[in-house]
Protein backbone atom coordinates (compact mmCIF):
# COMPACT_ATOMS: atom_id res chain seq x y z
CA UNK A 1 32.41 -26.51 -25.87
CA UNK A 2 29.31 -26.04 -23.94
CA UNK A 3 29.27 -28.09 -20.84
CA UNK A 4 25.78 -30.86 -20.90
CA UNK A 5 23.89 -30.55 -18.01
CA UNK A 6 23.54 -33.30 -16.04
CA UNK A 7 19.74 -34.86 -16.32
CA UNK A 8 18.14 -34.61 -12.81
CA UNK A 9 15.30 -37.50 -11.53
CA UNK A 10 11.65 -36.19 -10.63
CA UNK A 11 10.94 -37.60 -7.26
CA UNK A 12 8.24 -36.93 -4.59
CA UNK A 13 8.56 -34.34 -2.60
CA UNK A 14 10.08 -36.77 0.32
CA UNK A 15 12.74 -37.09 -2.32
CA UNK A 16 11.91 -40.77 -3.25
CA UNK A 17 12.32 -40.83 -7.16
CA UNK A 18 9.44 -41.08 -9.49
CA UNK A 19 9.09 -43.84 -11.88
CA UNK A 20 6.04 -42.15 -13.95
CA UNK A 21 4.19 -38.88 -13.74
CA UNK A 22 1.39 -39.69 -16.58
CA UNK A 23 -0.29 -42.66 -15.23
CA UNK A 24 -1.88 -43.60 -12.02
CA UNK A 25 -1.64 -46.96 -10.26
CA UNK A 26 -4.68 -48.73 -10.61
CA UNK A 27 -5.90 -52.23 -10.40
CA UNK A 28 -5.81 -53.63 -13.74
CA UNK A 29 -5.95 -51.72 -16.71
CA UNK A 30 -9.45 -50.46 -16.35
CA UNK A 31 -9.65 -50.86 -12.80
CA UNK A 32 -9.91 -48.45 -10.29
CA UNK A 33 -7.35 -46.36 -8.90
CA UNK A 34 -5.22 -47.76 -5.50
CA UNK A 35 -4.95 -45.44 -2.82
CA UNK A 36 -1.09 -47.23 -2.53
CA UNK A 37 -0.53 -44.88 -5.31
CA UNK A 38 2.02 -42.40 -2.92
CA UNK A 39 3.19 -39.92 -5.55
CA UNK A 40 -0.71 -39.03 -6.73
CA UNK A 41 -1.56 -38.30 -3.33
CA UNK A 42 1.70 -36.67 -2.82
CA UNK A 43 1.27 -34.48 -6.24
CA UNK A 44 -2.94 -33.78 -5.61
CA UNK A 45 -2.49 -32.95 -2.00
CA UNK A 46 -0.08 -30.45 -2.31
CA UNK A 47 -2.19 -28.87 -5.70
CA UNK A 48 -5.29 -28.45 -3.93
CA UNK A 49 -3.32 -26.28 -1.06
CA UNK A 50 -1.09 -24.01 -3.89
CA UNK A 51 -2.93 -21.40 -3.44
CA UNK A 52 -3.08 -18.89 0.15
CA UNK A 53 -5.61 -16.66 0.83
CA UNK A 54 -5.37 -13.45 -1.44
CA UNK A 55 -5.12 -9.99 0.17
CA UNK A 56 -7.90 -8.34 1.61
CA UNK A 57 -6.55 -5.11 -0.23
CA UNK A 58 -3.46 -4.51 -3.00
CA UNK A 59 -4.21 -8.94 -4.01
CA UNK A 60 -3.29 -7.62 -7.56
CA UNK A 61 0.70 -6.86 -8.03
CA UNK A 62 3.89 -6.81 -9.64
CA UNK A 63 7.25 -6.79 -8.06
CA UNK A 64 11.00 -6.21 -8.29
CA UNK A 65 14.42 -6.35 -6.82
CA UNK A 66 16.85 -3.27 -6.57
CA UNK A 67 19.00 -0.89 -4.12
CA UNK A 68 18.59 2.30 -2.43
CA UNK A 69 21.67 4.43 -2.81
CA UNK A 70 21.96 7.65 -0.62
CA UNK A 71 22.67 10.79 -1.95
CA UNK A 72 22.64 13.36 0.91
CA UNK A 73 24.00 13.00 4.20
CA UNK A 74 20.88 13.51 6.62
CA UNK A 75 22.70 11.28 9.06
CA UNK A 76 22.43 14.34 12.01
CA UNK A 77 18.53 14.00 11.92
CA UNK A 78 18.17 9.81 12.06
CA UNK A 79 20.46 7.25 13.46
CA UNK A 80 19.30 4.49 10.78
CA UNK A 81 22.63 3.17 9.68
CA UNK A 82 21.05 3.04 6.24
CA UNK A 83 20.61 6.24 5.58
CA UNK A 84 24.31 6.95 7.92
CA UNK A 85 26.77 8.13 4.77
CA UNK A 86 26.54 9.33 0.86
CA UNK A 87 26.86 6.36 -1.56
CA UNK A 88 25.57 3.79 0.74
CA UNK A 89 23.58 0.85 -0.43
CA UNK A 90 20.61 -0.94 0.54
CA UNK A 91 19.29 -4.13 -0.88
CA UNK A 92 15.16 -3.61 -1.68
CA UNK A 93 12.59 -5.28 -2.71
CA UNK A 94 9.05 -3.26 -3.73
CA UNK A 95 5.96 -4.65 -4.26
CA UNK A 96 3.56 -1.91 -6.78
CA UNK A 97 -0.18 -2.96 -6.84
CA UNK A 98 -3.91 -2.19 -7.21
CA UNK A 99 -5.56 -1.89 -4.02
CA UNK A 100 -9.67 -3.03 -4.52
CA UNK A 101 -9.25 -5.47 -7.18
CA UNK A 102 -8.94 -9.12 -6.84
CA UNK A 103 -6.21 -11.13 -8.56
CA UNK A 104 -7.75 -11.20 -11.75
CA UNK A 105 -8.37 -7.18 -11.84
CA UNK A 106 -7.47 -5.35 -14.53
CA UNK A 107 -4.16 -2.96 -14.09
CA UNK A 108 -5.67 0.17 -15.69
CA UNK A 109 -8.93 -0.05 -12.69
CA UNK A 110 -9.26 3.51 -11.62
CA UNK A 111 -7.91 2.79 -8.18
CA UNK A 112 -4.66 3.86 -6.03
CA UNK A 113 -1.23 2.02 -6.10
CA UNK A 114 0.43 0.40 -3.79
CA UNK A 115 3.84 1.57 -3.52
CA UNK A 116 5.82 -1.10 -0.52
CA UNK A 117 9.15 -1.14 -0.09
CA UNK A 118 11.54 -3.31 1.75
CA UNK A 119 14.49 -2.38 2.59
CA UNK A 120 17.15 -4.95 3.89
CA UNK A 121 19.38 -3.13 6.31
CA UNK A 122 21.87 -4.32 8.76
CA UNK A 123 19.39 -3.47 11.63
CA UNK A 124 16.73 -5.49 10.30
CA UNK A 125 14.10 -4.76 7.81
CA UNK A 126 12.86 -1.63 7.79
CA UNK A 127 9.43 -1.09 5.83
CA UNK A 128 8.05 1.74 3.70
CA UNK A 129 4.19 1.08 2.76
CA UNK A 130 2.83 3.59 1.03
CA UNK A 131 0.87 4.55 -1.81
CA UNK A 132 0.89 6.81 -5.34
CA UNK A 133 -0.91 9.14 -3.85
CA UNK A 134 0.21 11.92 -0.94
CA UNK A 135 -2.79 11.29 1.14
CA UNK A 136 -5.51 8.79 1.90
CA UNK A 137 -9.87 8.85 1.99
CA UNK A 138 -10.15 8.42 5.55
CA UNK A 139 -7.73 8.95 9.17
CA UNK A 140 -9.01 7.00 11.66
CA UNK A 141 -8.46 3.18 10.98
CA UNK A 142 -11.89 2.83 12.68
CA UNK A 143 -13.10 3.77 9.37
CA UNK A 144 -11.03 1.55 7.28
CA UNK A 145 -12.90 -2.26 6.96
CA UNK A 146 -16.02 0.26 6.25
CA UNK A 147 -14.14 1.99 3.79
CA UNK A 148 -13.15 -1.02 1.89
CA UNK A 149 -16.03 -2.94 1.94
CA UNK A 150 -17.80 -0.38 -0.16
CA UNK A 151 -15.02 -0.72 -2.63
CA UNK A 152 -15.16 -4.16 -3.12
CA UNK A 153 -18.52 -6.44 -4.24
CA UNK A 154 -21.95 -6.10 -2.62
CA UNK A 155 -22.89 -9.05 -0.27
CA UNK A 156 -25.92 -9.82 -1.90
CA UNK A 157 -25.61 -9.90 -5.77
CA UNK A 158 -21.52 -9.97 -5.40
CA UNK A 159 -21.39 -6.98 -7.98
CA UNK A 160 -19.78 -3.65 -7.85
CA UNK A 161 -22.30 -1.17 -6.14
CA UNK A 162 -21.80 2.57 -7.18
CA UNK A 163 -24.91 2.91 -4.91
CA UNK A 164 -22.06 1.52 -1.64
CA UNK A 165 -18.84 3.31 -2.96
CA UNK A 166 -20.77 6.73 -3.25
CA UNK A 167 -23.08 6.35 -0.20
CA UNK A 168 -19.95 6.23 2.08
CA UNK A 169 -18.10 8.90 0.36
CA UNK A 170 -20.08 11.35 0.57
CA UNK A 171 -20.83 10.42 4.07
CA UNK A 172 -17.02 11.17 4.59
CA UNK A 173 -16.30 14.56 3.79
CA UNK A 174 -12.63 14.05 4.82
CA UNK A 175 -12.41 11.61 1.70
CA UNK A 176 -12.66 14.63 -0.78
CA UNK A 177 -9.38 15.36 -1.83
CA UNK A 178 -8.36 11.84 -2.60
CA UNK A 179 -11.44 11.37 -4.19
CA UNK A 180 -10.58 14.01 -6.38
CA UNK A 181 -7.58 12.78 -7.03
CA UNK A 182 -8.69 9.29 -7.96
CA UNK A 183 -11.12 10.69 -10.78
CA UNK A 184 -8.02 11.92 -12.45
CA UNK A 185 -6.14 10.42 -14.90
CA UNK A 186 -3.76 10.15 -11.91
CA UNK A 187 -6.07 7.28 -10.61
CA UNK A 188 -5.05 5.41 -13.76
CA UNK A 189 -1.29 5.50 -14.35
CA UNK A 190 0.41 4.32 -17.41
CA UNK A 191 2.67 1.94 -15.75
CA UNK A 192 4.37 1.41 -12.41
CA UNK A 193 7.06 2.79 -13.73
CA UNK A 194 5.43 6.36 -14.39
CA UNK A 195 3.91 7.33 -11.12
CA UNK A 196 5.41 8.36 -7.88
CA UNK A 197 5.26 7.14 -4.68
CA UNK A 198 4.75 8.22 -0.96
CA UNK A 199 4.62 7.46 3.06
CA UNK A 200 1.58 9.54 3.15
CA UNK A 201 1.41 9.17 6.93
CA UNK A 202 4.11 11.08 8.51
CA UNK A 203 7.00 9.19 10.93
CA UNK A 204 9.55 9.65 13.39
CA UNK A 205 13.62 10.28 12.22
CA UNK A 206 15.45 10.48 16.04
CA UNK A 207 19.22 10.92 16.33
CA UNK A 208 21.65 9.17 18.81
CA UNK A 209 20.68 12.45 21.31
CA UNK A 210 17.38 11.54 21.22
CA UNK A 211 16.17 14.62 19.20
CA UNK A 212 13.56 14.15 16.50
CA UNK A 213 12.10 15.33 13.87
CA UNK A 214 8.70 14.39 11.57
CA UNK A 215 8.97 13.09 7.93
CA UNK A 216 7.18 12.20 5.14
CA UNK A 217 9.06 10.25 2.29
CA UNK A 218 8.05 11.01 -1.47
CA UNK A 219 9.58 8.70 -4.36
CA UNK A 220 9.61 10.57 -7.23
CA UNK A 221 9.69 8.48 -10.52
CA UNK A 222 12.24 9.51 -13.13
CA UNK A 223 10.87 8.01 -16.23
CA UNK A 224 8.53 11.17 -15.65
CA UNK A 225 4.98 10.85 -14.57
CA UNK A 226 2.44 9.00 -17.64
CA UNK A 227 -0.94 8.60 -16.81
CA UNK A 228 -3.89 6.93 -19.22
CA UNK A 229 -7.44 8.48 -19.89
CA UNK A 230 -10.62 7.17 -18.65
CA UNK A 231 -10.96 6.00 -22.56
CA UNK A 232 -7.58 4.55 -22.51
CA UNK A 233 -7.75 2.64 -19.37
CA UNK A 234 -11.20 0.66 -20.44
CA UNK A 235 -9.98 0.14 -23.58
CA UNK A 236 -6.24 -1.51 -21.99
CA UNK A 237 -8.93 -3.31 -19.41
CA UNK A 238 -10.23 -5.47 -22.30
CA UNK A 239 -6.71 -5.82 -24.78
CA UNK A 240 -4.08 -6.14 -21.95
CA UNK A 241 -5.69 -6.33 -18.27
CA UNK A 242 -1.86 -7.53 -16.78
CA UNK A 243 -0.33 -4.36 -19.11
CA UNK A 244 1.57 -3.06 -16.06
CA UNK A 245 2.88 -6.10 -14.47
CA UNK A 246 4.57 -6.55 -18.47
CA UNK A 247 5.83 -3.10 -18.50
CA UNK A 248 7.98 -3.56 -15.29
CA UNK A 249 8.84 -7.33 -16.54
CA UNK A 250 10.11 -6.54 -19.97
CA UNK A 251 11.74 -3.21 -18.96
CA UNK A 252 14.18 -4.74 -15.90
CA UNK A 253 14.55 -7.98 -18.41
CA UNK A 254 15.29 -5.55 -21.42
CA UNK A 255 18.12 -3.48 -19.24
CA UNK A 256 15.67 -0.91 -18.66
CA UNK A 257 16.05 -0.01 -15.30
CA UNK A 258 13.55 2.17 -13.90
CA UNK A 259 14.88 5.01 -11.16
CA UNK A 260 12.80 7.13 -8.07
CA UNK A 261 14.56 10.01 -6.56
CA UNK A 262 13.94 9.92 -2.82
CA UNK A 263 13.07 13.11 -0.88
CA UNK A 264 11.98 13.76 2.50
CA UNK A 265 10.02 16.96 4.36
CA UNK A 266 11.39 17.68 7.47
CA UNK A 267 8.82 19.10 10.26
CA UNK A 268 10.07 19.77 13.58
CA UNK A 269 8.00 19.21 17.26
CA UNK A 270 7.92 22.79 17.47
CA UNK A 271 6.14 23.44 14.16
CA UNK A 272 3.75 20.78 14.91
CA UNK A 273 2.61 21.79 17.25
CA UNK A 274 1.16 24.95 16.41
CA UNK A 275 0.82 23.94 12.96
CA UNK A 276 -2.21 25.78 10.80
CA UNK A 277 -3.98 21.79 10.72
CA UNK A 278 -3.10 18.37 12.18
CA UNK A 279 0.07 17.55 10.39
CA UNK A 280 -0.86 13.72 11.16
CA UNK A 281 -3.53 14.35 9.31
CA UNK A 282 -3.51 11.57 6.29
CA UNK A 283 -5.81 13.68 4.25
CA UNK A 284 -3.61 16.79 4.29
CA UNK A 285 -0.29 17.43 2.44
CA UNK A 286 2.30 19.49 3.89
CA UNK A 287 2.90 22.43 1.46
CA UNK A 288 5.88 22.62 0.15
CA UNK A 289 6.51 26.56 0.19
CA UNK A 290 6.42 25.51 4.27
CA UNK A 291 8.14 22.27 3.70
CA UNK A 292 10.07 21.94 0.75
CA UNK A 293 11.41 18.36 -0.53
CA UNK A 294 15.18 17.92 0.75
CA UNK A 295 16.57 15.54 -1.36
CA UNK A 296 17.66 11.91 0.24
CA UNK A 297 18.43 9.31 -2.23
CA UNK A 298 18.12 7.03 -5.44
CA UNK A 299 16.22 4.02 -5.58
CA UNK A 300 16.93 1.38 -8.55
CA UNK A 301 15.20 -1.62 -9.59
CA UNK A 302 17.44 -4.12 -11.40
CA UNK A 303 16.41 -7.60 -10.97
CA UNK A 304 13.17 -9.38 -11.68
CA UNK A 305 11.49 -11.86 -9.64
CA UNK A 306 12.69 -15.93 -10.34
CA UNK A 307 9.22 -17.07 -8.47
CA UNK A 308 6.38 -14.86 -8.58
CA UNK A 309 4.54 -16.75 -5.91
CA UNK A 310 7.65 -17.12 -4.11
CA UNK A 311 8.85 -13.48 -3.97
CA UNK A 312 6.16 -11.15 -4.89
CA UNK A 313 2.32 -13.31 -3.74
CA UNK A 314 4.18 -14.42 0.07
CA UNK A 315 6.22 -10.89 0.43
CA UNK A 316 5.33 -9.04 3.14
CA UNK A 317 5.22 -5.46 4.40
CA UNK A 318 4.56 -3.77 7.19
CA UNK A 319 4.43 -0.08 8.33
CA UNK A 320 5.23 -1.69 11.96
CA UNK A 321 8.75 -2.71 10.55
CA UNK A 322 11.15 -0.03 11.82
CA UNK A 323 14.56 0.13 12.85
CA UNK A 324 16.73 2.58 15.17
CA UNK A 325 16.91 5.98 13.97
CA UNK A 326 13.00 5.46 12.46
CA UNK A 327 9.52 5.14 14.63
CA UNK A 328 5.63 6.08 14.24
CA UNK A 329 4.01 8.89 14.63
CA UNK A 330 0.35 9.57 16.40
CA UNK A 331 -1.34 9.33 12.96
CA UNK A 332 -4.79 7.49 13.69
CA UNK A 333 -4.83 5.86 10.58
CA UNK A 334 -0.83 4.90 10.94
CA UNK A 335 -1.62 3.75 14.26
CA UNK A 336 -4.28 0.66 13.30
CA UNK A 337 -1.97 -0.12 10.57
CA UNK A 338 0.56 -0.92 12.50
CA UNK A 339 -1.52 -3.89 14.16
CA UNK A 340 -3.32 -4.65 11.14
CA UNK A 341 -0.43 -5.20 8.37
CA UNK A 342 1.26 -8.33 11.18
CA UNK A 343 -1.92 -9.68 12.11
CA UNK A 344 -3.42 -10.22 8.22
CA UNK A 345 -0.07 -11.72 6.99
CA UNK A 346 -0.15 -14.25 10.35
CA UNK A 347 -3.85 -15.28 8.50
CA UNK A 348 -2.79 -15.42 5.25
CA UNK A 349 1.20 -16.68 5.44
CA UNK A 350 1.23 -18.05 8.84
CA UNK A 351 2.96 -17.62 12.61
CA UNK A 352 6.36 -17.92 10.71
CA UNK A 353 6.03 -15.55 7.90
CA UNK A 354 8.89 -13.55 8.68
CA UNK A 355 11.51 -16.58 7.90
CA UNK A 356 10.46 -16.99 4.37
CA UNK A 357 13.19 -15.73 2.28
CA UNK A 358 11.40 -12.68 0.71
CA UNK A 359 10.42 -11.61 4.22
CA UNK A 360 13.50 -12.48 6.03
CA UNK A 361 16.07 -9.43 7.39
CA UNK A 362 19.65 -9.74 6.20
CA UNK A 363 20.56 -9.16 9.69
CA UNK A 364 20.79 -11.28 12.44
CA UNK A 365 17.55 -12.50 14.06
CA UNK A 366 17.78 -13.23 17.84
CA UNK A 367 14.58 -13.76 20.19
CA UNK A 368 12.93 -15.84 22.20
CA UNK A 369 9.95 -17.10 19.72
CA UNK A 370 10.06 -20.66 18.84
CA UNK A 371 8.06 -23.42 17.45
CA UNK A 372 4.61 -22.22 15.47
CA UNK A 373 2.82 -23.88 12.23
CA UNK A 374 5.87 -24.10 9.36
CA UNK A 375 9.09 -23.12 11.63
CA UNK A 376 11.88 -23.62 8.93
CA UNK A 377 14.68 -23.65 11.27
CA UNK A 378 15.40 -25.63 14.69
CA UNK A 379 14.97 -22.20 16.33
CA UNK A 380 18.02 -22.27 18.15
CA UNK A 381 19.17 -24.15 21.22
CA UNK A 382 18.98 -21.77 24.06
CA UNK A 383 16.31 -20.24 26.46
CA UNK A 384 13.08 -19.27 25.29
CA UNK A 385 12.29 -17.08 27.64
CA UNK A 386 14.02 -13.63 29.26
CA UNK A 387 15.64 -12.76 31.81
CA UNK A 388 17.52 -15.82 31.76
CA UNK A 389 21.19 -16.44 32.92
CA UNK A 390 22.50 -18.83 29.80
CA UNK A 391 24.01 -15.88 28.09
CA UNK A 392 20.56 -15.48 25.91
CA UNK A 393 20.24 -11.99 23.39
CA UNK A 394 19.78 -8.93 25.99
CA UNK A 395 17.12 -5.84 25.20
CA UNK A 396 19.28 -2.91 24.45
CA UNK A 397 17.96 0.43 26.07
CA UNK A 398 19.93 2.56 24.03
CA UNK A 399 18.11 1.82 21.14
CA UNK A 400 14.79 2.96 22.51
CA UNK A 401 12.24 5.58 21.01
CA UNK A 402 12.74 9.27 22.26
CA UNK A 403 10.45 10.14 25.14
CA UNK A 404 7.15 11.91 23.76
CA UNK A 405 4.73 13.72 26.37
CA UNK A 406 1.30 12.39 26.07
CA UNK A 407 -2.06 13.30 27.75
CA UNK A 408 -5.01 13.78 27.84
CA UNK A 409 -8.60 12.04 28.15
CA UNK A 410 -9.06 8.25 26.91
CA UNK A 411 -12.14 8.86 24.94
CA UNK A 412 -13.42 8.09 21.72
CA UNK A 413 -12.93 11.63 20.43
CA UNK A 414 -14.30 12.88 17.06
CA UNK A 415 -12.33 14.01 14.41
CA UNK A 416 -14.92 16.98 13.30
CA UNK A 417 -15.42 18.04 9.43
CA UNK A 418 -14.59 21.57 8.47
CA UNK A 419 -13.70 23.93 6.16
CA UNK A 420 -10.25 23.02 5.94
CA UNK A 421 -11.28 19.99 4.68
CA UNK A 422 -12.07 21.32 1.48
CA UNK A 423 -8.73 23.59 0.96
CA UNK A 424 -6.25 21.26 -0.46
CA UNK A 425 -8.95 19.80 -3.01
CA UNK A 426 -9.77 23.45 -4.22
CA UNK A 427 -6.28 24.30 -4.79
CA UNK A 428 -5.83 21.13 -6.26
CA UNK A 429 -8.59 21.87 -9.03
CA UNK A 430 -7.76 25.14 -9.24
CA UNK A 431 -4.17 25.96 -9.08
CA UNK A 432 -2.83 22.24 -10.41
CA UNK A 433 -5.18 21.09 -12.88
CA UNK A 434 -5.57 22.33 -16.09
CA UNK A 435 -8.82 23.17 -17.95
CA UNK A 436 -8.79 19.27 -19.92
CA UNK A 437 -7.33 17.78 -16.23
CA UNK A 438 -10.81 19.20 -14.82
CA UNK A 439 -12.51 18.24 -17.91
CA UNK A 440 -11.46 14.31 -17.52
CA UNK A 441 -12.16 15.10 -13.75
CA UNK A 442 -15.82 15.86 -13.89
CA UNK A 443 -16.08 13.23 -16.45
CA UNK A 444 -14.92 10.44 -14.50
CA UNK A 445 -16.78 11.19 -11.75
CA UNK A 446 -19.92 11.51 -13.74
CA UNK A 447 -19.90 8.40 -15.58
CA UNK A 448 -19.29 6.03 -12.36
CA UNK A 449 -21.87 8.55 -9.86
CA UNK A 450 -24.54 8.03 -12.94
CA UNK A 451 -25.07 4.56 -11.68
CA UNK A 452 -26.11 5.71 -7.86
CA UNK A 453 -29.29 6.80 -6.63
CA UNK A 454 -29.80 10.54 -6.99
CA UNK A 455 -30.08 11.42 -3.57
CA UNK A 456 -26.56 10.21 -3.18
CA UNK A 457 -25.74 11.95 -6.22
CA UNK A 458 -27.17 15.11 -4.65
CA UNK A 459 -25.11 14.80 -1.40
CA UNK A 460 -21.56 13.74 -2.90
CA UNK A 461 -21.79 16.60 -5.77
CA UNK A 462 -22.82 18.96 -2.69
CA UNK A 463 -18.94 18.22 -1.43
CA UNK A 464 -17.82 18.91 -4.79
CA UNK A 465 -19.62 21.91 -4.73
CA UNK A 466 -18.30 23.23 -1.65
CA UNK A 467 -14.67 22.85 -3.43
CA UNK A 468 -15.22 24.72 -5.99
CA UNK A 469 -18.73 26.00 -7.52
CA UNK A 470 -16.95 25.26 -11.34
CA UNK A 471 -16.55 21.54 -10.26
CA UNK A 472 -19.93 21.17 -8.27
CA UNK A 473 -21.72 22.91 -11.57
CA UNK A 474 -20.17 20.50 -13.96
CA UNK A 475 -21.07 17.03 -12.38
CA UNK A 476 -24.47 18.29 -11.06
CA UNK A 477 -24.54 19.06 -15.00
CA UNK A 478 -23.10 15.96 -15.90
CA UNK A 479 -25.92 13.96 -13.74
CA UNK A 480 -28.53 16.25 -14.60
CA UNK A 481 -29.75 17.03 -11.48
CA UNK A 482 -30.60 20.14 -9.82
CA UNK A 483 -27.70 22.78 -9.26
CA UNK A 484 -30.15 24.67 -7.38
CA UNK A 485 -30.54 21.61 -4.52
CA UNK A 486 -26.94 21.25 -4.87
CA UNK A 487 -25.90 24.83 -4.19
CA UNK A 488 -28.76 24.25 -1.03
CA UNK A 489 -26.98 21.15 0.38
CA UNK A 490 -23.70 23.12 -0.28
CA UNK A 491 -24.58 25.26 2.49
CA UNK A 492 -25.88 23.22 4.99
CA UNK A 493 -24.00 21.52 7.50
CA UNK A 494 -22.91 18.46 7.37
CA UNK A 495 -25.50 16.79 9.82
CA UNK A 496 -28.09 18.80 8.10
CA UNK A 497 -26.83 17.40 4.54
CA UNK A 498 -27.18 13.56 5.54
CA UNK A 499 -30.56 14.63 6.99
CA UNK A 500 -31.91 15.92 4.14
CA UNK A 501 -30.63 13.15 1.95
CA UNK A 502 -31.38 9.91 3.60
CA UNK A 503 -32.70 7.63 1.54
């Protein structure tokens, strides 16, 4: 026999019990409304403060619960007591998203993913923010409220602007390769559940004798990689704009539980530092003939979200969340990010953020901050302040960051463009992509530079040009403009280029 369950009473949210939710009070029964009437101001206060600010960047997302299960002992190269034996398990939560879009944004937008995830150790949360994509547009953080202002709406008419997005990309040579990337059909995967993911910026793994290593993380998915056609992706735009965020729903509800294989590359100081280019370099992959992927271990999502808002809108990640074993590297880009990612969820969750459940570590918390708008616990009863001599939490030196040797002169020094800016991106189009890849490549590109002005069209294909003739030829084609003035700007240098271009 099926046990009733028992009937529970609405009530305010002071817990005083409601005696009707469909009328108002009012004075008579035409009369106007009494502002005695507790529960309506109760219920319309707290509706016209339901929502929080949206993200500046990755506002439109889907998210899930799982573990991280390791598969390969790597324990001499990190002291992270996740990562510290074979079969071990770590409770995660990931967060996939768009990046320019707003809430509303279509899923199938031609546009990277956000690939965050949390993991709850027993040292505190430790945070891996990355993306679906190996590398990144820009790599000084400098660059990046620029950057994504020209991918969101113009100021004035609050449209998209092809005339913005392409005017700073091709003022950004160092943006090439992920640009060609995105004007794949890898910048519109099938699903979240058919793309991989990545640190892109490279970190610190240090062992318990202070030696240390550099690493970049790569999820790979094992559904196998799907990705959607320009044609495809408008098309799912209009009949199913929220198509991904169903697809990683329905699967985990179905039993369908979708799998990454974890991998790191391993540099070492040594290598770095007389590597052939700046391994911190964001733009840049590390080969794998020089690095190849050493295999780590298994992550799982199992468990949907009970409260989207809840879980998935107020979680938040941050590249700055490490723990022992893990740390930065000098990566410029890395190195804003680590400022930024605290200080926008302060905005947009509050002082506190870090005790809401989704955010909050497993392990123990103990520090000195108290008080702050939305404090959901008394904050404990000891000091607040350190060095103190009531027995209060003590730093612990042994769990410090190896010593790194640093110099040189505080400057604002330029990152310069060169040729090996355009390597990766040529072997990218010519050794990875197949004829139709480069076909739906020049495409894509062509039918969102058609709407800029042509001497921006001129100086972007120019880059293009410079990574391959084949690929400058076909959009300069595409545009019909002159592949003579391309090949021209092709040559010149880049100062020269934005010279002769200015509009």
């Amino acid at each position: 026999m099926v046990e009733k369950k028992k009937k529970k009473t609405m009530t305010t949210s002071t817990g005083k019990p409601v005696d009707n939710d469909l009328n108002s009070m009012t004075a008579g029964e035409k009369g106007p409304g009494l502002l005695q009437d507790m529960h309506l101001l109760d219920k319309l206060g707290h509706f016209d403060r339901e929502r929080i600010p949206e993200r500046v960047v990755h506002a439109k997302g889907a998210g899930a619960h799982g573990y991280f299960e390791v598969t390969n002992d790597l324990s001499e190269y990190t002291r992270a007591k996740f990562l510290s034996e074979i079969g071990k398990r770590t409770e995660v939560f990931v967060r996939f998203s768009t990046v320019g879009g707003e809430r509303g944004s279509a899923d199938s937008a031609r546009d990277p993913r956000g690939f965050a995830v949390k993991f709850y150790t027993e040292e505190g949360n430790y945070d891996m923010v990355g993306n679906n994509t190996p590398i990144f547009f820009i790599r000084d953080a400098m660059k990046f409220p620029d950057f994504i202002h020209t991918q969101k709406r113009n100021p004035k008419s609050n449209l998209k602007d092809p005339d913005m997005f392409w005017d700073f990309l091709s003022l950004t040579p160092e943006s090439i390769h992920q640009v060609t990337i995105l004007f794949s059909d890898r910048g519109t995967p099938k699903s979240y559940r058919h793309m991989n993911g990545y640190s892109s910026h490279t970190f610190m793994w240090y062992n318990d004798k202070g030696e240390y290593v550099w690493v970049k993380y790569h999820f790979k998915t094992d559904q196998g990689i799907k990705n959607l056609t320009g044609e495809e992706a408008e098309e799912l735009a209009g009949e199913d704009p929220d198509h991904a965020t169903r697809d990683l729903f329905d699967s985990i509800e179905n039993g369908d539980h979708p799998s990454w294989s974890v991998y790191v590359q391993m540099m070492t100081p040594e290598e770095a530092e007389d590597y052939r280019f700046d391994p911190f370099d964001i733009t840049k992959v590390w080969p794998h003939g020089d690095h190849p992927l050493i295999p780590l271990g298994k992550m799982v999502l199992d468990r949907n979200p009970k409260n989207y808002f809840a879980e998935v809108e107020q979680a938040a990640f941050s590249p700055g969340n490490f723990v022992p074993g893990i740390g930065p590297s000098p990566d410029r880009l890395l190195q804003g990010r680590l400022f930024s990612y605290h200080d926008t969820h302060r905005h947009r969750l509050g002082a506190n953020y870090q005790l809401l459940p989704i955010n909050a570590p497993k392990a123990a918390v103990n520090n000195y901050q108290r008080d702050g708008p939305m404090r959901c616990d008394e904050g404990g009863e000891g000091p607040n302040y350190w060095p103190n001599s009531f027995h209060g939490p003590d730093p612990d030196p042994d769990k410090a960051l190896p010593d790194i040797d640093i110099s040189g002169m505080a400057k604002r020094h330029e990152y310069p463009v060169g040729e090996i800016d355009f390597v990766q991106p040529a072997a990218l189009f010519n050794k990875v992509m197949d004829d139709e890849a480069r076909e739906h490549l020049i495409g894509n590109i062509v039918d969102h530079l058609i709407g800029a002005q042509e001497k921006i069209q001129l100086r972007q294909t120019a880059l293009f040009y410079k990574v391959d003739p084949e690929y400058g030829s076909g959009v300069a084609e595409g545009l019909d403009i002159s592949l003579d003035k391309v090949k021209e700007l092709a040559e010149m240098s880049q100062e020269e280029r934005v010279k002769a271009t200015k509009l």
